[in-house]
PDB file of N, CA and C in Angstrom:
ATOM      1  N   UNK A   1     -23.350 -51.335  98.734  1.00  0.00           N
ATOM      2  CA  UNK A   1     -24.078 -52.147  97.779  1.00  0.00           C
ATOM      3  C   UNK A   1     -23.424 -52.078  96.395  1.00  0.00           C
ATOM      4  N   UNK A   2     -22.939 -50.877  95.904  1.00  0.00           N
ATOM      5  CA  UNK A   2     -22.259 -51.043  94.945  1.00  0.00           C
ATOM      6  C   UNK A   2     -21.029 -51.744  94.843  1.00  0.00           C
ATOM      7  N   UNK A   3     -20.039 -51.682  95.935  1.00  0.00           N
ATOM      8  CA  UNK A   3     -18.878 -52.453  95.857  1.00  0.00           C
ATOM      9  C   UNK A   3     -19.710 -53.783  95.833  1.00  0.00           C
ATOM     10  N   UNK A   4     -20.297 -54.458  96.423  1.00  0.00           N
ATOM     11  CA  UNK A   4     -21.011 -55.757  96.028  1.00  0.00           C
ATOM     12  C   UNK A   4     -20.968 -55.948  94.785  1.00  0.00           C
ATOM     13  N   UNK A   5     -22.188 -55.085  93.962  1.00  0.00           N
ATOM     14  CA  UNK A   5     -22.005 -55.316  92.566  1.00  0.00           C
ATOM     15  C   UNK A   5     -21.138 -55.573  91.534  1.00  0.00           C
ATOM     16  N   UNK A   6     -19.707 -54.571  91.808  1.00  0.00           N
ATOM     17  CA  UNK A   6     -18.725 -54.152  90.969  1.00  0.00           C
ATOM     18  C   UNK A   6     -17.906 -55.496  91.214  1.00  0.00           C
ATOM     19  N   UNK A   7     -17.714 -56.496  92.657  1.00  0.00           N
ATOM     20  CA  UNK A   7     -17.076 -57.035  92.856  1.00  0.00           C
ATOM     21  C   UNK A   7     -18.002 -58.473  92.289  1.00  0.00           C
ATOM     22  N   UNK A   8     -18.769 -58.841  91.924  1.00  0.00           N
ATOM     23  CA  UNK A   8     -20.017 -59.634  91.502  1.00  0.00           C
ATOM     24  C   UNK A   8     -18.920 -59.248  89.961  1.00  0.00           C
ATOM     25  N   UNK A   9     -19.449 -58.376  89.037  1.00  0.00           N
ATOM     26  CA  UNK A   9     -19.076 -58.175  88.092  1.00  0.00           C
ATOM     27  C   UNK A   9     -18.101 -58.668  87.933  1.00  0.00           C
ATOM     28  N   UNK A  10     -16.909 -58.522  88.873  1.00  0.00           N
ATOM     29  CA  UNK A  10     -15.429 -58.777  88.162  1.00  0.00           C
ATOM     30  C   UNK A  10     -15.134 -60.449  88.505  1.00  0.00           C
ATOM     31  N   UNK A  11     -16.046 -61.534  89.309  1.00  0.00           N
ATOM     32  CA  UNK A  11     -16.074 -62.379  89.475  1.00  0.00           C
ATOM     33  C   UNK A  11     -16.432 -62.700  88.032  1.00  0.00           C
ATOM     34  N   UNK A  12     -17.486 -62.641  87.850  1.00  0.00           N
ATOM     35  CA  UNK A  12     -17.980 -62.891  86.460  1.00  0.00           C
ATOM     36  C   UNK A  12     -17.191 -62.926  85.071  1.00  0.00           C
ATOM     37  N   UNK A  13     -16.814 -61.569  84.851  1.00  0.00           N
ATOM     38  CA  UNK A  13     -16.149 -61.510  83.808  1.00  0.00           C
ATOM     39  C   UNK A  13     -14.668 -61.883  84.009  1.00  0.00           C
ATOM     40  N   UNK A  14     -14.005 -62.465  85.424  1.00  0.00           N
ATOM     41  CA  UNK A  14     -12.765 -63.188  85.156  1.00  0.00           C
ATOM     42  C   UNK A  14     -13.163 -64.553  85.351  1.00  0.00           C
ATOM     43  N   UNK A  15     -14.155 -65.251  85.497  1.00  0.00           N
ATOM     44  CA  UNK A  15     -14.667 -66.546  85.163  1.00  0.00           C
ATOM     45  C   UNK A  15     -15.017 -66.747  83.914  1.00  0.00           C
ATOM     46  N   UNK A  16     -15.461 -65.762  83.400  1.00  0.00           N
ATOM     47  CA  UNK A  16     -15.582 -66.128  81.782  1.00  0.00           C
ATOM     48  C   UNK A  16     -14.531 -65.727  80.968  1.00  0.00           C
ATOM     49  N   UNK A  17     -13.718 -65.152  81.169  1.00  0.00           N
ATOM     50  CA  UNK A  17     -12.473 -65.099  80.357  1.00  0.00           C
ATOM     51  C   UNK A  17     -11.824 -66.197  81.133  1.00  0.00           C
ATOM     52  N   UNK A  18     -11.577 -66.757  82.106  1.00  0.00           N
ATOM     53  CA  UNK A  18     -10.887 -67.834  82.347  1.00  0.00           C
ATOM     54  C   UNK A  18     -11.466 -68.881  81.473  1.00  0.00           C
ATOM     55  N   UNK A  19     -12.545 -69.312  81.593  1.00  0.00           N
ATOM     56  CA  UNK A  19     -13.587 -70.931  80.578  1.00  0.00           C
ATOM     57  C   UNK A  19     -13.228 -70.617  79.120  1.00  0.00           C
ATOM     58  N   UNK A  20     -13.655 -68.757  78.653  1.00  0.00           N
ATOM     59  CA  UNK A  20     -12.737 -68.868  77.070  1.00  0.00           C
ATOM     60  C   UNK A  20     -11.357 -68.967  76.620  1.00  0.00           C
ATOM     61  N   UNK A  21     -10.493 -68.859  77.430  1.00  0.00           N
ATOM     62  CA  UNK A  21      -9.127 -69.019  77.212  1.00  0.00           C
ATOM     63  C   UNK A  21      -8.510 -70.184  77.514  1.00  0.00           C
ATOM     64  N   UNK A  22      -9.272 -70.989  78.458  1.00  0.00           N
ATOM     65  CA  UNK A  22      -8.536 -72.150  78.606  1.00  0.00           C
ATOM     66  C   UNK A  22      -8.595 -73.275  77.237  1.00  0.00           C
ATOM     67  N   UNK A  23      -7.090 -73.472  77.193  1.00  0.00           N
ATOM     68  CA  UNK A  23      -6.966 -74.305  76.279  1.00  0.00           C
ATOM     69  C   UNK A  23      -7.333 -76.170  76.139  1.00  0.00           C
ATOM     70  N   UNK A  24      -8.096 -76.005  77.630  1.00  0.00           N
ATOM     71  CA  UNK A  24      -7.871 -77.344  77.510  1.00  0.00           C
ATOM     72  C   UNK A  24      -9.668 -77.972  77.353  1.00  0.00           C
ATOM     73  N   UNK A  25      -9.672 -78.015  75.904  1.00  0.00           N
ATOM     74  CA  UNK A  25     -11.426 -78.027  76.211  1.00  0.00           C
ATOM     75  C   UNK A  25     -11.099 -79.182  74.591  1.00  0.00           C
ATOM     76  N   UNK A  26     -12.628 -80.066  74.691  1.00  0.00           N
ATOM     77  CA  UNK A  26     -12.319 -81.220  73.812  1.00  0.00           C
ATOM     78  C   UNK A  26     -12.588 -80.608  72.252  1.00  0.00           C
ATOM     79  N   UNK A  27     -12.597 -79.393  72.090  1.00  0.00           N
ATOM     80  CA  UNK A  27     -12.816 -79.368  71.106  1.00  0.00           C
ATOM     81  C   UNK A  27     -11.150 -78.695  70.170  1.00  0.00           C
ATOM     82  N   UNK A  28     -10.395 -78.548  71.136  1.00  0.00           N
ATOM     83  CA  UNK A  28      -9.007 -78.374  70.668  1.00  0.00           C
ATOM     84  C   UNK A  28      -8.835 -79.629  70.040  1.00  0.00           C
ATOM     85  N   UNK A  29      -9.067 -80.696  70.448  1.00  0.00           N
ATOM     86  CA  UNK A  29      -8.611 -81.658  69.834  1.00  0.00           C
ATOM     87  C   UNK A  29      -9.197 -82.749  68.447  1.00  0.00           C
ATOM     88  N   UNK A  30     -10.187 -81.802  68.656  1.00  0.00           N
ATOM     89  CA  UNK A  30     -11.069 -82.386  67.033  1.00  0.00           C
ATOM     90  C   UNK A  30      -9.770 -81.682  65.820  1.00  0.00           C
ATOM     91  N   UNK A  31     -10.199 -82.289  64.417  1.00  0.00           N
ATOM     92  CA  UNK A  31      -9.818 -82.268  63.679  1.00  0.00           C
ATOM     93  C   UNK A  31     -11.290 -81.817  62.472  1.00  0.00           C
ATOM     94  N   UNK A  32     -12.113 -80.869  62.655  1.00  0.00           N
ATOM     95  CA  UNK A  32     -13.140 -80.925  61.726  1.00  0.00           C
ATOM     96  C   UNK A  32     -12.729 -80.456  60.199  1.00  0.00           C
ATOM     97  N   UNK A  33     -11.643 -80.321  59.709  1.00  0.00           N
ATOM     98  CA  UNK A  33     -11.102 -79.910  58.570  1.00  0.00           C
ATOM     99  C   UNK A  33     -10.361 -80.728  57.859  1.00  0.00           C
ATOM    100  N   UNK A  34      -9.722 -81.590  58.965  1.00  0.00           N
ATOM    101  CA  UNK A  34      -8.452 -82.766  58.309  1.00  0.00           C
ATOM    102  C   UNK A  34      -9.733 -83.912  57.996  1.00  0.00           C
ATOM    103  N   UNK A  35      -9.587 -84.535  56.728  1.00  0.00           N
ATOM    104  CA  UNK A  35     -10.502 -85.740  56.481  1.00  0.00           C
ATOM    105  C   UNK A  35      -9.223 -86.596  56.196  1.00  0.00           C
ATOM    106  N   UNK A  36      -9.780 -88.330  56.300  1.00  0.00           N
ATOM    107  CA  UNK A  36      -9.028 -89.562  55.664  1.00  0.00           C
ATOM    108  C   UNK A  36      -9.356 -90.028  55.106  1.00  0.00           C
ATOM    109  N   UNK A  37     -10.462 -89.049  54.209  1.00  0.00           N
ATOM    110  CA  UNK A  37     -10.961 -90.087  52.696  1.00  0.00           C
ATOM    111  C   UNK A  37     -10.801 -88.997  51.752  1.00  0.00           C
ATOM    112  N   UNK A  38     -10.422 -89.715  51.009  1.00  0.00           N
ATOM    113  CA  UNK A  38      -9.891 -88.684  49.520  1.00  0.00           C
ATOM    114  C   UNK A  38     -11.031 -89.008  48.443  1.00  0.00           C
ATOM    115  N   UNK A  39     -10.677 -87.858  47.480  1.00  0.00           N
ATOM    116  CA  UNK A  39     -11.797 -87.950  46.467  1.00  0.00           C
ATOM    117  C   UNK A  39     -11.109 -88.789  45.420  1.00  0.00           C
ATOM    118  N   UNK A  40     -11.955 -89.400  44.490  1.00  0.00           N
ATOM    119  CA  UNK A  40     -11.771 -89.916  43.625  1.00  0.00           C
ATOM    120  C   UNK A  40     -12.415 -88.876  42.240  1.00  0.00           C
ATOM    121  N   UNK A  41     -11.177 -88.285  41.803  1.00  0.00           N
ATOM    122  CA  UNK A  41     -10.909 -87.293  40.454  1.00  0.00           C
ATOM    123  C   UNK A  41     -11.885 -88.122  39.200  1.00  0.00           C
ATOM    124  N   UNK A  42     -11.579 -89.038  39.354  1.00  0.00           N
ATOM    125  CA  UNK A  42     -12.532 -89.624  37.922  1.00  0.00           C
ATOM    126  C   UNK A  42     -13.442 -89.434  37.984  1.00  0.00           C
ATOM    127  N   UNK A  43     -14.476 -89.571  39.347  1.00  0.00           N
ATOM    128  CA  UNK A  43     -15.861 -89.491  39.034  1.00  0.00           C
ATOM    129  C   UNK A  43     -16.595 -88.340  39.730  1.00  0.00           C
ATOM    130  N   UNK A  44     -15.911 -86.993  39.394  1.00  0.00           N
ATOM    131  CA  UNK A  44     -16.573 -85.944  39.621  1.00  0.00           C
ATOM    132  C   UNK A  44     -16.491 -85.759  37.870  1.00  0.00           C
ATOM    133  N   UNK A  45     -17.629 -85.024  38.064  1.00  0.00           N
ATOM    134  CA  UNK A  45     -18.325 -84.261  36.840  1.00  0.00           C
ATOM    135  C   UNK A  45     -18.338 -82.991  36.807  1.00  0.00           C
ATOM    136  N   UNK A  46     -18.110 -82.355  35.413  1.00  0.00           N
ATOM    137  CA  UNK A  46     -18.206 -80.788  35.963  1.00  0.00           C
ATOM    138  C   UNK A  46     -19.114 -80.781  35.009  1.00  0.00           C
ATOM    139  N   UNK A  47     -19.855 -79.340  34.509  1.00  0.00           N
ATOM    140  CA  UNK A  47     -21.051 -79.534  33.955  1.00  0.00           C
ATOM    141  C   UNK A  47     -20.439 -80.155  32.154  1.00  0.00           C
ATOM    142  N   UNK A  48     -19.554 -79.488  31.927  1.00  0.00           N
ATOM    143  CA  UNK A  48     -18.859 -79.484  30.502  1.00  0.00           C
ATOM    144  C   UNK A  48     -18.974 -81.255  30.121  1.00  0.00           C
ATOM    145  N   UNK A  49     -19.249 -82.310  31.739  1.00  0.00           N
ATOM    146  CA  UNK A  49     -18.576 -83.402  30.516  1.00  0.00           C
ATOM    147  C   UNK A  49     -19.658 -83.927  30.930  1.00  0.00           C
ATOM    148  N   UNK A  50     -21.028 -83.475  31.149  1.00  0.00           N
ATOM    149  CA  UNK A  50     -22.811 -83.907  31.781  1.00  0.00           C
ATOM    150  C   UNK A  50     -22.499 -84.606  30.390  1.00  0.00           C
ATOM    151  N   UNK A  51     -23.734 -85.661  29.995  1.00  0.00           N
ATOM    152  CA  UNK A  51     -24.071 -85.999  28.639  1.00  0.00           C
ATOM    153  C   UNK A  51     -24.975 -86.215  28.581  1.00  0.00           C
TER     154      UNK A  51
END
């Protein structure tokens, strides 16, 4: 019964290190950091130029 278990276990934890390591998942391919809209410098305010 224990070899059952131990062998249960190692199914497990090499199925889940296989799903976290694989590289091929859709979120490799997002970009959540790169943007294509830029700021426009003129119309930020910092407090110094409030009026």
């Amino acid at each position: 019964m224990k070899l059952r278990n131990y062998l249960f276990g190692a199914v497990v934890l090499a199925s889940v290190t296989f799903v976290s390591c694989n590289p091929d998942s859709i979120a490799d391919e997002d970009s959540p950091y790169q943007t294509e809209q830029g700021v426009e410098k003129s119309k930020i305010k910092t407090p110094r130029q409030v009026n």
